[in-house]
N, C-alpha and C. Protein backbone atom coordinates (compact mmCIF):
# COMPACT_ATOMS: atom_id res chain seq x y z
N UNK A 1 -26.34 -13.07 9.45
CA UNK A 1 -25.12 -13.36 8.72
C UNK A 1 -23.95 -13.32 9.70
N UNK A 2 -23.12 -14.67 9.69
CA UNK A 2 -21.82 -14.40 10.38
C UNK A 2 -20.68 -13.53 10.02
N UNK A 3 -19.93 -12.98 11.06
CA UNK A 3 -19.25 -12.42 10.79
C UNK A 3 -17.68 -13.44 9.57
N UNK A 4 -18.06 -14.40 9.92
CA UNK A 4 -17.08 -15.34 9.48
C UNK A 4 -17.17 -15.62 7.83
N UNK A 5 -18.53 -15.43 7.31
CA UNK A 5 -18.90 -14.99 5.91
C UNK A 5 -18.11 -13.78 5.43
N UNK A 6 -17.73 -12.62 5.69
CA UNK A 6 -17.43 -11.06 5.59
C UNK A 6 -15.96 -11.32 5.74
N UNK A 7 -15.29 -12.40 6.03
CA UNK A 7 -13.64 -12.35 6.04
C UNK A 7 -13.30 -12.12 4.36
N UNK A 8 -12.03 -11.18 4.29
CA UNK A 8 -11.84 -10.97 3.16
C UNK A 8 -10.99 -12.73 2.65
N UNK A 9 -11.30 -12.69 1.43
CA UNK A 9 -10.84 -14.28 0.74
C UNK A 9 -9.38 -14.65 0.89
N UNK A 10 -8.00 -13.28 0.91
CA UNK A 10 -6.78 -13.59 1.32
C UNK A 10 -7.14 -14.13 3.04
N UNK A 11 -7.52 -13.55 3.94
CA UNK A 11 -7.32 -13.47 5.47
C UNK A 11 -7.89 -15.43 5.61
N UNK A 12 -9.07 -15.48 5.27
CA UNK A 12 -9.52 -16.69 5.15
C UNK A 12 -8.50 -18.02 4.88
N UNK A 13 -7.98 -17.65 4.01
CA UNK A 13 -6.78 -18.98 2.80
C UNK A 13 -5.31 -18.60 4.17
N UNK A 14 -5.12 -17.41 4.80
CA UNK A 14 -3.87 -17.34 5.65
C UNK A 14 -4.37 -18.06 6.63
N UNK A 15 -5.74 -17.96 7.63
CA UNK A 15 -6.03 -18.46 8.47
C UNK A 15 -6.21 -19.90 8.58
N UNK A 16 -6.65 -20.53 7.58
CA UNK A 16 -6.96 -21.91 7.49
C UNK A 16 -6.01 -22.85 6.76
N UNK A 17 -5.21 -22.31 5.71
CA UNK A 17 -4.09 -23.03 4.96
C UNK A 17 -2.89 -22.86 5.35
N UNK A 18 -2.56 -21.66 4.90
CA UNK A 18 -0.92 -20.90 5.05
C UNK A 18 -0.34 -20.78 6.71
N UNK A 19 -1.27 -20.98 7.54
CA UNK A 19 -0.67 -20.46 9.07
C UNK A 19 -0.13 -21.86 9.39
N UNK A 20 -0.95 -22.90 8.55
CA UNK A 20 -0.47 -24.34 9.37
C UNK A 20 0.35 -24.66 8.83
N UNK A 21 0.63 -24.64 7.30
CA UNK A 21 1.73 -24.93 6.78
C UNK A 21 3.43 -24.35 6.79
N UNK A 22 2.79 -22.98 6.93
CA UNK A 22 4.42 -22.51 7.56
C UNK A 22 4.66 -22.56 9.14
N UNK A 23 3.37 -23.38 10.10
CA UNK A 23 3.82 -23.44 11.12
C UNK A 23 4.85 -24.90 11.24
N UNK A 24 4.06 -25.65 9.99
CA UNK A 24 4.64 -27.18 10.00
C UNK A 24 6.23 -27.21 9.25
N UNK A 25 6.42 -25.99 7.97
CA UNK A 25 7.61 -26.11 7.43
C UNK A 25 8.99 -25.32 8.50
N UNK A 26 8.70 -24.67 9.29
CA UNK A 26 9.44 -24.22 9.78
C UNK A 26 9.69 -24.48 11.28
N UNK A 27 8.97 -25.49 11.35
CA UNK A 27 8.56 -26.00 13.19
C UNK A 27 8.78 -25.64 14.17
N UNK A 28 7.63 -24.43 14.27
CA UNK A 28 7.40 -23.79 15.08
C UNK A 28 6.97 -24.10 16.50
N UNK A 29 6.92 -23.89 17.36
CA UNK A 29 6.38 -24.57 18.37
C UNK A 29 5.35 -23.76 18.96
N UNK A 30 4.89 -22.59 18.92
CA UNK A 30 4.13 -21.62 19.36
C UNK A 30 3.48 -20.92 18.09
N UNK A 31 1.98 -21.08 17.56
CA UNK A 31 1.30 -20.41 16.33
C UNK A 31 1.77 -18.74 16.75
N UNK A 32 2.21 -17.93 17.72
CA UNK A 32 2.25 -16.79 17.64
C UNK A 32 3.64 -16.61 17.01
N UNK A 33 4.46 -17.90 16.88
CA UNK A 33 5.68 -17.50 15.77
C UNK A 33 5.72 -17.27 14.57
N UNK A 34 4.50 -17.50 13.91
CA UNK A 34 4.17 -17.37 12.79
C UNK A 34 3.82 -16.55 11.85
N UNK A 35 4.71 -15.93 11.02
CA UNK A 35 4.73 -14.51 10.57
C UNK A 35 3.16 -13.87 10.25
N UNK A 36 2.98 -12.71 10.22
CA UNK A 36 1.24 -12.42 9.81
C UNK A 36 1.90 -11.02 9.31
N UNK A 37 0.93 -10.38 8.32
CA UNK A 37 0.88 -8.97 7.89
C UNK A 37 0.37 -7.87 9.15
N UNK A 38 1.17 -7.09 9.32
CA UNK A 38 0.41 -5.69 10.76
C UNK A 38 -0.04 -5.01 9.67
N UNK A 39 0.65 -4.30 8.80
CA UNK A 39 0.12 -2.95 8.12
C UNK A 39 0.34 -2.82 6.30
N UNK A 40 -0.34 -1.96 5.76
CA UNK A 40 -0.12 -1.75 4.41
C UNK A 40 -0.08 -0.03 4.93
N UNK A 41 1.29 0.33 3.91
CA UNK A 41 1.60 1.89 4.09
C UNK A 41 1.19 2.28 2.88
N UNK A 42 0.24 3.05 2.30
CA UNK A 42 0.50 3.26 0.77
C UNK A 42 0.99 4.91 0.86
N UNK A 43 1.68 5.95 0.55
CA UNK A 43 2.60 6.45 0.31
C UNK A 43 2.39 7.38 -0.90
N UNK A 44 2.12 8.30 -1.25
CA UNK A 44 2.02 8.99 -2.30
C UNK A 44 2.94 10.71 -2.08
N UNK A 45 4.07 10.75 -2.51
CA UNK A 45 4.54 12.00 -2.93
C UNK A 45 4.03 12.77 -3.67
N UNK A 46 3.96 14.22 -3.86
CA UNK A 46 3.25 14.64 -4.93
C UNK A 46 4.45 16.13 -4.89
N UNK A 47 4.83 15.85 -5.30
CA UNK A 47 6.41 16.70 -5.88
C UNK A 47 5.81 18.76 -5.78
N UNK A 48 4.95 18.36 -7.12
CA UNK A 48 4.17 19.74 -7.73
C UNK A 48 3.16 20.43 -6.73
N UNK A 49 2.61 19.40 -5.50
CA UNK A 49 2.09 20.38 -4.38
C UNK A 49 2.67 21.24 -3.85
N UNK A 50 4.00 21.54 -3.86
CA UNK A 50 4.51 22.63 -3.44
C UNK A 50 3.80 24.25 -4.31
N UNK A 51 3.46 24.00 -5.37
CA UNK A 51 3.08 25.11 -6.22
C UNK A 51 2.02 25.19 -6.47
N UNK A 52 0.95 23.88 -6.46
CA UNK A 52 -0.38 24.00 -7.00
C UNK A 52 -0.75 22.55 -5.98
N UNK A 53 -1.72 23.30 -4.85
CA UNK A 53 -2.20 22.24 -3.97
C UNK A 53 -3.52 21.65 -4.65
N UNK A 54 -3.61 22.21 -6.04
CA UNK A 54 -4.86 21.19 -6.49
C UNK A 54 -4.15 19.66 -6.51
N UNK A 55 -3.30 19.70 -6.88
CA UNK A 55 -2.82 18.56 -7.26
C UNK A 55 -2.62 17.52 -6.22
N UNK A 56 -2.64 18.14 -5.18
CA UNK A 56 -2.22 17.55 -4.02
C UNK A 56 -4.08 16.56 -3.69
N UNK A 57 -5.06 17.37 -3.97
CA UNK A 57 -6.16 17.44 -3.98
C UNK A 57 -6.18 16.28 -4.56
N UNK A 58 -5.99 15.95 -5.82
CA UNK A 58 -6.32 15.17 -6.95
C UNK A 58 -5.70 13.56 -6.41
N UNK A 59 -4.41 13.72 -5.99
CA UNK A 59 -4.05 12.89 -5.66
C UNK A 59 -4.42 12.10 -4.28
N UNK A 60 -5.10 13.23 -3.08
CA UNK A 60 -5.67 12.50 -1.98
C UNK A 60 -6.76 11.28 -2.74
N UNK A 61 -7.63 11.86 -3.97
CA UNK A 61 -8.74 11.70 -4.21
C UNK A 61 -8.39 10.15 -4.90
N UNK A 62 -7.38 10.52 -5.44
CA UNK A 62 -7.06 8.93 -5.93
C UNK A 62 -6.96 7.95 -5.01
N UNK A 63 -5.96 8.17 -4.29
CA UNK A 63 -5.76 7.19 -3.52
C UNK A 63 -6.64 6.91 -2.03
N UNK A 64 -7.83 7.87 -2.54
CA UNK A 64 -9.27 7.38 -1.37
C UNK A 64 -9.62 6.33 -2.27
N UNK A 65 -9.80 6.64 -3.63
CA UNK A 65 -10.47 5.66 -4.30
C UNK A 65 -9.38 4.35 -4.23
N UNK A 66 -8.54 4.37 -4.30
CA UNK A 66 -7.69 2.98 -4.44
C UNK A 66 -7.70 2.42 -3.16
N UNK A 67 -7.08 2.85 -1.89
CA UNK A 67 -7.44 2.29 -0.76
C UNK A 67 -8.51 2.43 0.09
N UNK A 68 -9.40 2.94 -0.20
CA UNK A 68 -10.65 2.69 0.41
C UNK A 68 -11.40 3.60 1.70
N UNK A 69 -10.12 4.49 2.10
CA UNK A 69 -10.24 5.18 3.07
C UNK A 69 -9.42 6.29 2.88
N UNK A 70 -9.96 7.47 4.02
CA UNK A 70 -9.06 8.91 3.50
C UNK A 70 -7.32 8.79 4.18
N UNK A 71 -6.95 9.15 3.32
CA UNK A 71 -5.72 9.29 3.46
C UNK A 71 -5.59 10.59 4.68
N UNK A 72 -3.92 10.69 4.16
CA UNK A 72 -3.68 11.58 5.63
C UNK A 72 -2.42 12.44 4.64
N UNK A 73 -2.57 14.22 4.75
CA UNK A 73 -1.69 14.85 4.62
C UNK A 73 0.02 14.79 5.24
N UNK A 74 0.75 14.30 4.20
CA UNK A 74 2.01 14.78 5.13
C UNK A 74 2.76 15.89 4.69
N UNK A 75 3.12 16.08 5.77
CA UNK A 75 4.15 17.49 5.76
C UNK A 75 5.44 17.33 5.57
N UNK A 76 5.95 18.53 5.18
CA UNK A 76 7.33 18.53 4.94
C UNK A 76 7.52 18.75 6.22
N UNK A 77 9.11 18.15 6.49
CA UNK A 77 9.77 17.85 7.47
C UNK A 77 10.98 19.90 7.90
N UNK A 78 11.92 19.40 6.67
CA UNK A 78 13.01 20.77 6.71
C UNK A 78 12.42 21.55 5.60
N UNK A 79 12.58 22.82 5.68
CA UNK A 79 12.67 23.55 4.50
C UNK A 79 13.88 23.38 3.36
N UNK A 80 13.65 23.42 1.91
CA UNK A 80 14.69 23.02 0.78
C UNK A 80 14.65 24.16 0.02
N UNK A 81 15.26 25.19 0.08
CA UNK A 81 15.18 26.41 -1.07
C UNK A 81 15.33 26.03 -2.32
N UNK A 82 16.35 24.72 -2.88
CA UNK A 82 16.16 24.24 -4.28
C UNK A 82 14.80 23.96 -4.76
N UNK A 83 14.18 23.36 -4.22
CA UNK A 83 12.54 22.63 -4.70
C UNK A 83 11.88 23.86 -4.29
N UNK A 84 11.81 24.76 -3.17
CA UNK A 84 10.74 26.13 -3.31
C UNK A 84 9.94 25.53 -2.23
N UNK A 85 10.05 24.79 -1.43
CA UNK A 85 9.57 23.78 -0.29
C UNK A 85 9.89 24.60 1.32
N UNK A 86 8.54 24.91 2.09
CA UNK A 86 8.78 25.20 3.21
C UNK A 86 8.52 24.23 4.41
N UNK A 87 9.06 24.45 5.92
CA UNK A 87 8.51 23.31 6.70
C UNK A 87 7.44 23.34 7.23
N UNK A 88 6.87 21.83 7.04
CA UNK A 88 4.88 21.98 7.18
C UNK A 88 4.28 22.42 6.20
N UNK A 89 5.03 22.40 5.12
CA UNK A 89 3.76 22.41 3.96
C UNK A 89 3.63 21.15 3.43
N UNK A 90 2.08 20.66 3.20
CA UNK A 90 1.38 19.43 2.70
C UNK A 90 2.47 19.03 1.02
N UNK A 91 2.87 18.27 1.40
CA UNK A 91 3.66 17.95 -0.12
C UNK A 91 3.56 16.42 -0.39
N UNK A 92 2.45 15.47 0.31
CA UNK A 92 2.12 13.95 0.05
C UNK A 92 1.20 14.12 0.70
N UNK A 93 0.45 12.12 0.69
CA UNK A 93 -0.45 11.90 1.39
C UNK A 93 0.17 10.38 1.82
N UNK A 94 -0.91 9.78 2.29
CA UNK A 94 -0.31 8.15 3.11
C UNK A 94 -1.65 7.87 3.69
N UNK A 95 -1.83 6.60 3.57
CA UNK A 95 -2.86 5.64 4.19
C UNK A 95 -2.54 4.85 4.97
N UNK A 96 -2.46 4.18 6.06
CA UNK A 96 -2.26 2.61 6.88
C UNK A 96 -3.42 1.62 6.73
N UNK A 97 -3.45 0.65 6.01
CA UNK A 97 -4.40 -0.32 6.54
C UNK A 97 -3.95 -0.95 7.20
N UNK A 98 -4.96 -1.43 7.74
CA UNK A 98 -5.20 -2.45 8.96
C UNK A 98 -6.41 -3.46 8.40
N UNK A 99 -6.21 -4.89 9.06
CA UNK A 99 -6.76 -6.14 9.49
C UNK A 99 -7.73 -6.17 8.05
N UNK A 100 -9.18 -6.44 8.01
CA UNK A 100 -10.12 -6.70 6.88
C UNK A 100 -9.67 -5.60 5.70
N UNK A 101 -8.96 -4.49 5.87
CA UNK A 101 -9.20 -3.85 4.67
C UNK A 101 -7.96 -4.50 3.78
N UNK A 102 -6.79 -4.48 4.92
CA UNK A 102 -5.25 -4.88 4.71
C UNK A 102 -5.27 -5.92 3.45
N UNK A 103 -6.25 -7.07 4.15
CA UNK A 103 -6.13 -8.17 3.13
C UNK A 103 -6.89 -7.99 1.74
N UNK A 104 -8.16 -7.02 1.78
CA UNK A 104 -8.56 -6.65 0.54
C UNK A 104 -8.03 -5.97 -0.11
N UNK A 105 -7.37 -5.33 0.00
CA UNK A 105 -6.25 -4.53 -0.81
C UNK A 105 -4.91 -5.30 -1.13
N UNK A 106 -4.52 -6.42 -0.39
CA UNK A 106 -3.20 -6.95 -1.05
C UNK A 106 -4.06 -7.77 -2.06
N UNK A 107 -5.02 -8.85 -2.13
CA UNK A 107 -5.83 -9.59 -2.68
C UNK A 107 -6.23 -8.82 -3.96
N UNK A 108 -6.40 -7.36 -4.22
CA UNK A 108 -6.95 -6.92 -5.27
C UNK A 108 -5.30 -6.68 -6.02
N UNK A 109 -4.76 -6.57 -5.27
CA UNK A 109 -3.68 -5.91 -6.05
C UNK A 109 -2.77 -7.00 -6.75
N UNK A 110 -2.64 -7.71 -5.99
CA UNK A 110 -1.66 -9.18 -6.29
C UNK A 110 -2.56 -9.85 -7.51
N UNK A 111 -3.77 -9.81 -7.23
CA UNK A 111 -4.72 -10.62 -8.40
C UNK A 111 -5.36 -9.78 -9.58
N UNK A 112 -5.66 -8.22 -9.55
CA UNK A 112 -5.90 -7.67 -10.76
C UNK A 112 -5.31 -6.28 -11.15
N UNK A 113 -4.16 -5.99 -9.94
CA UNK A 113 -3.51 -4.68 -10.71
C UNK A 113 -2.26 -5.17 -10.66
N UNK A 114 -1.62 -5.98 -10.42
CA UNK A 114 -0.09 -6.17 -10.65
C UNK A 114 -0.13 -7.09 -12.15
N UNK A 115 -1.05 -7.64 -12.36
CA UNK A 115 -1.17 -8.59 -13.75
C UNK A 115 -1.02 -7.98 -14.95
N UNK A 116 -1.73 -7.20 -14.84
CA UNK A 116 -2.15 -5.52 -15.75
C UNK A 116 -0.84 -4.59 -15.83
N UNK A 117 -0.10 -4.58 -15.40
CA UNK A 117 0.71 -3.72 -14.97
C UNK A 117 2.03 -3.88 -16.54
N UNK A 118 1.74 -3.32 -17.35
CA UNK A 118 2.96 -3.54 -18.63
C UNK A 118 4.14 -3.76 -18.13
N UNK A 119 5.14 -5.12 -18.87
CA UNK A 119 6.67 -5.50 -18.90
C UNK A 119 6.25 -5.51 -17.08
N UNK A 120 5.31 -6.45 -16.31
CA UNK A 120 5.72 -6.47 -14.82
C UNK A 120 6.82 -7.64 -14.91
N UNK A 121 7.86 -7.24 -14.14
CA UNK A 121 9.00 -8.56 -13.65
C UNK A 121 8.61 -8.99 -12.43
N UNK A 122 7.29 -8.64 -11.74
CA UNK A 122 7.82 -9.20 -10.30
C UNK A 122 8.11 -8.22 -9.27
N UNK A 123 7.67 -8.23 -7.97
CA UNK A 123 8.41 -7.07 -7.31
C UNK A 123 9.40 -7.41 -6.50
N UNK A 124 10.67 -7.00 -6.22
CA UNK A 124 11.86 -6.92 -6.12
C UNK A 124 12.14 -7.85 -4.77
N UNK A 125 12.77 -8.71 -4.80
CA UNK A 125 12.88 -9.83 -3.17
C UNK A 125 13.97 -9.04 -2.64
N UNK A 126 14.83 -9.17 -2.10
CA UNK A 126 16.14 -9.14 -1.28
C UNK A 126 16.33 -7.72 -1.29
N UNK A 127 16.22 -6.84 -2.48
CA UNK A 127 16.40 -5.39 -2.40
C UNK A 127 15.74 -4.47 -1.73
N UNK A 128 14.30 -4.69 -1.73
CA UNK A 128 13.23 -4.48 -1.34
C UNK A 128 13.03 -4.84 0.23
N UNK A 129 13.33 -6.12 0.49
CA UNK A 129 13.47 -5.77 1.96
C UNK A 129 14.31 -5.19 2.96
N UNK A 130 13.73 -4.63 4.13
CA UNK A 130 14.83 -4.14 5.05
C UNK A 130 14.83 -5.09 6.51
N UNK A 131 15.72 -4.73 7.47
CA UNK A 131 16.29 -5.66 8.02
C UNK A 131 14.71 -6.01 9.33
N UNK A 132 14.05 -5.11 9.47
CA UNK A 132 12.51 -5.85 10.36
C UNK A 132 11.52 -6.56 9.59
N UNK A 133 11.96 -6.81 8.33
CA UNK A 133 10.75 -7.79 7.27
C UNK A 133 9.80 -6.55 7.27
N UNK A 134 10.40 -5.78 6.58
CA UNK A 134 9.07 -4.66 6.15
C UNK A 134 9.40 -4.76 4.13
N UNK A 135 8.75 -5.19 4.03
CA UNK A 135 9.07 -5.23 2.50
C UNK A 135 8.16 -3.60 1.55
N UNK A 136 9.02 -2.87 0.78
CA UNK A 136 8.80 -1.65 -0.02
C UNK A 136 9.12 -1.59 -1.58
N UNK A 137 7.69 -1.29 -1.80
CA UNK A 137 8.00 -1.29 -3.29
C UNK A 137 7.29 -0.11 -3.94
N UNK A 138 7.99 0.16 -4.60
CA UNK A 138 7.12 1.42 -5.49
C UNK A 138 6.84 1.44 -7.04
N UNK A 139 6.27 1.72 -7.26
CA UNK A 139 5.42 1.54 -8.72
C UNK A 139 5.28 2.75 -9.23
N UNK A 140 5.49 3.25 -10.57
CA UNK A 140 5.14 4.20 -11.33
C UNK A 140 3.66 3.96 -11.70
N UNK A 141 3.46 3.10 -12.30
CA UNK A 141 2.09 2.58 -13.04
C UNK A 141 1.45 2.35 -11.99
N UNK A 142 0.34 3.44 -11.43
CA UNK A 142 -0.63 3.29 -10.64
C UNK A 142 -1.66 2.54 -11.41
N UNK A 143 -1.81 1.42 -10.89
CA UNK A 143 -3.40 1.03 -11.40
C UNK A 143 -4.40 1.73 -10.79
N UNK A 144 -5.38 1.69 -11.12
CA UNK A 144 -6.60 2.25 -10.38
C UNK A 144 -7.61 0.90 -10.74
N UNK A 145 -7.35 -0.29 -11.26
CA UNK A 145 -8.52 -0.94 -11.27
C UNK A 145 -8.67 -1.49 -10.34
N UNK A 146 -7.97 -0.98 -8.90
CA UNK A 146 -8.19 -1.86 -7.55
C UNK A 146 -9.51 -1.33 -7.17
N UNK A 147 -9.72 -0.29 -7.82
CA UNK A 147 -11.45 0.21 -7.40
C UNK A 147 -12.26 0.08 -8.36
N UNK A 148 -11.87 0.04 -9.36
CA UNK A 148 -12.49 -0.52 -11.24
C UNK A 148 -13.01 1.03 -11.65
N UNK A 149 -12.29 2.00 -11.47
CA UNK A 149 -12.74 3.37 -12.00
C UNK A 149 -11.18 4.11 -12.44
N UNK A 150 -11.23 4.65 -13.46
CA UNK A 150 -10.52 5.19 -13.93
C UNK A 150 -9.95 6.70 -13.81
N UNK A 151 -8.89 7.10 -13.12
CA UNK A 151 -9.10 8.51 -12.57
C UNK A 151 -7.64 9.41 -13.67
N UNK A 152 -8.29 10.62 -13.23
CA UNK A 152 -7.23 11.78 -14.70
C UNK A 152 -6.15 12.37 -13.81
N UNK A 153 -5.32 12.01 -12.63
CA UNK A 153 -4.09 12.68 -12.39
C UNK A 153 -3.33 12.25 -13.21
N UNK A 154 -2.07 12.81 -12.98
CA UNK A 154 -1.05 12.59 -13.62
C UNK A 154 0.00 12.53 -12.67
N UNK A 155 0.04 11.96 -11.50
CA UNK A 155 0.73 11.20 -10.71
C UNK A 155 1.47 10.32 -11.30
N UNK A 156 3.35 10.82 -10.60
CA UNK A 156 3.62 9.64 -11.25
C UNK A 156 4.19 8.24 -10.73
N UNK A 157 4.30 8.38 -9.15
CA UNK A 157 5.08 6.91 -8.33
C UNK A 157 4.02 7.07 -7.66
N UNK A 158 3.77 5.92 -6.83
CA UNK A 158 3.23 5.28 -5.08
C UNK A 158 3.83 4.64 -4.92
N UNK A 159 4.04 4.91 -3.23
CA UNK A 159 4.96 3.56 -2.71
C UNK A 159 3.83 2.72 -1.86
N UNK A 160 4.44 1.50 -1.84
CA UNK A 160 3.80 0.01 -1.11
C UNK A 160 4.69 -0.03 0.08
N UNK A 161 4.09 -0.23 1.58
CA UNK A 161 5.06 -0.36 1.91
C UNK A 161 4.33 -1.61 2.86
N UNK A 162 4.86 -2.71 3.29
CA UNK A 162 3.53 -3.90 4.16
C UNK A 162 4.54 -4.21 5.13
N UNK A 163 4.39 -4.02 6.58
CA UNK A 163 5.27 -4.88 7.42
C UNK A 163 4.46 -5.96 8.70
């Protein structure tokens, strides 16, 4: 089996359709001018790990299942005596994809969890981006059918972040 079978179905349709056409609408003279995705950030705060690191638990676990791979603890940065928050304690998690997974995960999400998603408008153009074309969006309504399993946190944002 080629490796060329195993391309995820977005990477495929960028490589063969979309690279020529925005190389032709914008006339480019060099294909390396041609914008491409580096990374997907997915982003999960979890507020209540400060008090109960199950939760923190619960939420790595989700978002293994949604992106496909283990996430990564982040730490608090300063200490906040309002929130009860010290520095270096685990209070989120975060994933990076990269290349084959990158595109299976925008492909699932764009095609069966943003559809699903109640009263969706769309995610936000001009606001949403910042000035290196890193576009960020965050969602309350976690889907989970990007893995087709249904999970019991009670998480309530993730952020998207793709540059």
């Amino acid at each position: 089996m080629s490796e060329e079978n195993n391309l995820p179905r977005l990477l495929t349709f960028y490589r063969e359709t979309l690279r020529e056409n925005l190389k032709k609408e914008f006339n480019y003279a060099n294909p390396l001018q041609v914008p491409e995705l580096q990374k997907i950030v997915i982003n999960m705060g979890v507020g209540e790990a400060a008090a109960d690191q199950k939760k923190l638990d619960a939420a790595l676990a989700e978002l293994t299942l949604i992106a496909g791979q283990k996430p990564v603890k982040t730490l608090a940065k300063k200490a906040i005596a309002g929130f009860k928050i010290r520095a270096g304690l685990p209070i989120g998690c975060k994933v990076t994809l990269r290349r084959a997974r990158m595109y299976e995960f925008l492909d699932r999400l764009v095609t069966i969890a943003l559809p699903r998603v109640r009263d969706f408008r769309g995610i936000p153009g001009k606001r949403a981006l910042t000035a290196v074309a890193t576009l960020r969006w965050g969602s309350r309504s976690r889907s989970s059918s990007l893995r087709s399993c249904t999970t019991k946190s009670t998480r309530s944002a993730a952020w998207i972040s793709a540059s």
